[in-house]
Protein backbone atom coordinates (compact mmCIF):
# COMPACT_ATOMS: atom_id res chain seq x y z
CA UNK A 1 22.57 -1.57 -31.63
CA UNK A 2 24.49 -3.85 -29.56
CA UNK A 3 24.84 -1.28 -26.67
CA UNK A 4 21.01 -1.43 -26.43
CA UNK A 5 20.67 -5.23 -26.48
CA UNK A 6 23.86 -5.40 -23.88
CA UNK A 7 21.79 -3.32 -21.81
CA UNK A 8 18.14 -4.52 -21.97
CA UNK A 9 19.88 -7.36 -21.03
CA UNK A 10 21.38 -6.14 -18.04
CA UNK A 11 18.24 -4.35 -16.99
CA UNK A 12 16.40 -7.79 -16.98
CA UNK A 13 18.79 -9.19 -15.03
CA UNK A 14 18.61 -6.15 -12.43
CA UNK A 15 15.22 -6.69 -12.38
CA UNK A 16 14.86 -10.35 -12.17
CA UNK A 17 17.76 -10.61 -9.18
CA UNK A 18 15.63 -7.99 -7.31
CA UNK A 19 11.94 -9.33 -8.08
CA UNK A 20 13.84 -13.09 -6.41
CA UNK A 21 15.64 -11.38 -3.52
CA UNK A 22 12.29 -9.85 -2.14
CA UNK A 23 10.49 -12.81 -2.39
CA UNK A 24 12.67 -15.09 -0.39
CA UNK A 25 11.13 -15.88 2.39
CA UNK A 26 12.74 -14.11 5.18
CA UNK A 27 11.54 -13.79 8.68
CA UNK A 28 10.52 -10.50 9.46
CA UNK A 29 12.46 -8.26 11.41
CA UNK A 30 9.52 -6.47 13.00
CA UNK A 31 8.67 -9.83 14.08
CA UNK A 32 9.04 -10.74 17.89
CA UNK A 33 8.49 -13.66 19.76
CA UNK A 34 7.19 -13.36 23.77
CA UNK A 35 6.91 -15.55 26.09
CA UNK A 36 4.65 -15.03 29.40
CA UNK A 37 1.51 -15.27 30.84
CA UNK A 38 -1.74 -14.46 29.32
CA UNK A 39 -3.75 -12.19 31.93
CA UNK A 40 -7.00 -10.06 32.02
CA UNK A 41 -7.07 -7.42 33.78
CA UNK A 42 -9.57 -4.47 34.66
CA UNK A 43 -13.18 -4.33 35.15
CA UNK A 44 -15.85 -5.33 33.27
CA UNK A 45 -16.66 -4.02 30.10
CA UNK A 46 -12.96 -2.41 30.18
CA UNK A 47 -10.98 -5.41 31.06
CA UNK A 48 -7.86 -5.57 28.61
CA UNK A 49 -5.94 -8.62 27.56
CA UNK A 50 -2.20 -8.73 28.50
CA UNK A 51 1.09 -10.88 28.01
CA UNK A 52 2.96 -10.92 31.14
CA UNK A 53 6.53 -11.54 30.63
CA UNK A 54 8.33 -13.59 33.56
CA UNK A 55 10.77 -11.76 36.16
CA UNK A 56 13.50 -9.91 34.66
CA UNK A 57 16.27 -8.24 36.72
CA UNK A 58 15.86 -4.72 36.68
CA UNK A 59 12.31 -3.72 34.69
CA UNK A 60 9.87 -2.47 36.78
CA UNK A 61 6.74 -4.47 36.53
CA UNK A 62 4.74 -2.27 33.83
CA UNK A 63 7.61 -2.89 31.38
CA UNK A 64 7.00 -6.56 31.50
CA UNK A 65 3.54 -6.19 30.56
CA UNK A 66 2.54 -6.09 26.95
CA UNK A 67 -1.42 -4.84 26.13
CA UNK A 68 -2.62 -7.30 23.37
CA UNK A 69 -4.66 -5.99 20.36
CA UNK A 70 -5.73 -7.30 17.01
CA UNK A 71 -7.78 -10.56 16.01
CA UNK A 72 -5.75 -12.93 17.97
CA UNK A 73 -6.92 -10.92 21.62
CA UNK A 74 -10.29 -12.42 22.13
CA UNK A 75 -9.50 -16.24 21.19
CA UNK A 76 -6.02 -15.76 24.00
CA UNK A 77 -8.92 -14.52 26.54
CA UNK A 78 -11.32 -17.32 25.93
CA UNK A 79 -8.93 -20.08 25.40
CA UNK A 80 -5.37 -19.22 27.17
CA UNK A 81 -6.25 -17.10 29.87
CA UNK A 82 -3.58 -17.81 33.18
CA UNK A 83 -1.68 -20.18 30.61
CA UNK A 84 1.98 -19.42 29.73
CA UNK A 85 2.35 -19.35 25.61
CA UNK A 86 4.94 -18.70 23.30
CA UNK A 87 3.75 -15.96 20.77
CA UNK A 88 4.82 -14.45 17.39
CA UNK A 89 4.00 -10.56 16.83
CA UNK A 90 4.81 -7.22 16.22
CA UNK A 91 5.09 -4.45 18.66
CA UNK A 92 2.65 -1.90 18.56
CA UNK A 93 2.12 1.60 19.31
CA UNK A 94 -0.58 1.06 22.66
CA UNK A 95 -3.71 2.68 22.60
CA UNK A 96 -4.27 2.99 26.45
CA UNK A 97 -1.63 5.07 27.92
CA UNK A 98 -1.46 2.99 31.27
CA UNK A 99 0.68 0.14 28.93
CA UNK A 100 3.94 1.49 27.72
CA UNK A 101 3.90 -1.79 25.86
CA UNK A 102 2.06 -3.21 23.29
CA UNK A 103 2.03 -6.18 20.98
CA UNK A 104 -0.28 -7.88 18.18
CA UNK A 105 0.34 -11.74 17.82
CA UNK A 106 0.19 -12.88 14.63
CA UNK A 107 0.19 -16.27 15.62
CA UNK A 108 0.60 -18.96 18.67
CA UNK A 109 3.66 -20.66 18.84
CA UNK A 110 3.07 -23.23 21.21
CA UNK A 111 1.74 -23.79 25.10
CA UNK A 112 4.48 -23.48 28.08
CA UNK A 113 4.25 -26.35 30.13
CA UNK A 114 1.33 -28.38 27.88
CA UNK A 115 1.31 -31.95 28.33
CA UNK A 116 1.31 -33.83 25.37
CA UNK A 117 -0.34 -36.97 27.04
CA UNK A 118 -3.63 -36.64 26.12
């Protein structure tokens, strides 16, 4: 009878330790923050939204470029088109085969170069 109690009781704690170590909030390790430029590019109506990273030594100029996708692509063309941002994302498989790269934001970080002056 005690065996049984002694391990219900050591079940619960299993369980609670495990139920509080996956809801710590961790930072994703899929999670990647960019920084670059936000570009369109293409013609109209097949003009894609891309995150152009700044020169780095030795990658070609397609691997810099990252193909945006998901709900965060429309309100970067509109608002931060030719601006440099900070972004938070995931990396993506890309749909269009011309990007190697792609990436979904989940969020804006902040604004390169914004002056706070206003």
């Amino acid at each position: 009878m005690a065996r049984i109690k002694i391990y219900n009781v050591l079940v619960a704690c299993i369980f609670f330790f495990t139920v509080e170590g996956c809801a710590m909030d961790r930072q994703n390790p899929e999670t990647k923050i960019l920084t670059g430029t936000i570009r369109v590019v293409g013609n109209e109506p097949f003009t894609k939204v891309v995150l152009a990273l700044g020169p780095i030594p030795d990658v070609t100029p397609i691997d810099r470029e990252y193909l945006i996708i998901g709900p965060l692509r429309d309100a970067l063309r509109r608002n931060y088109q030719g601006k440099k941002l900070r972004v938070e994302g995931a990396n993506c498989t890309s749909p269009d085969p011309v990007y190697k790269n792609c990436f979904n934001p989940a969020r804006i970080i902040d604004e390169i170069g914004r002056s706070s002056d206003n």
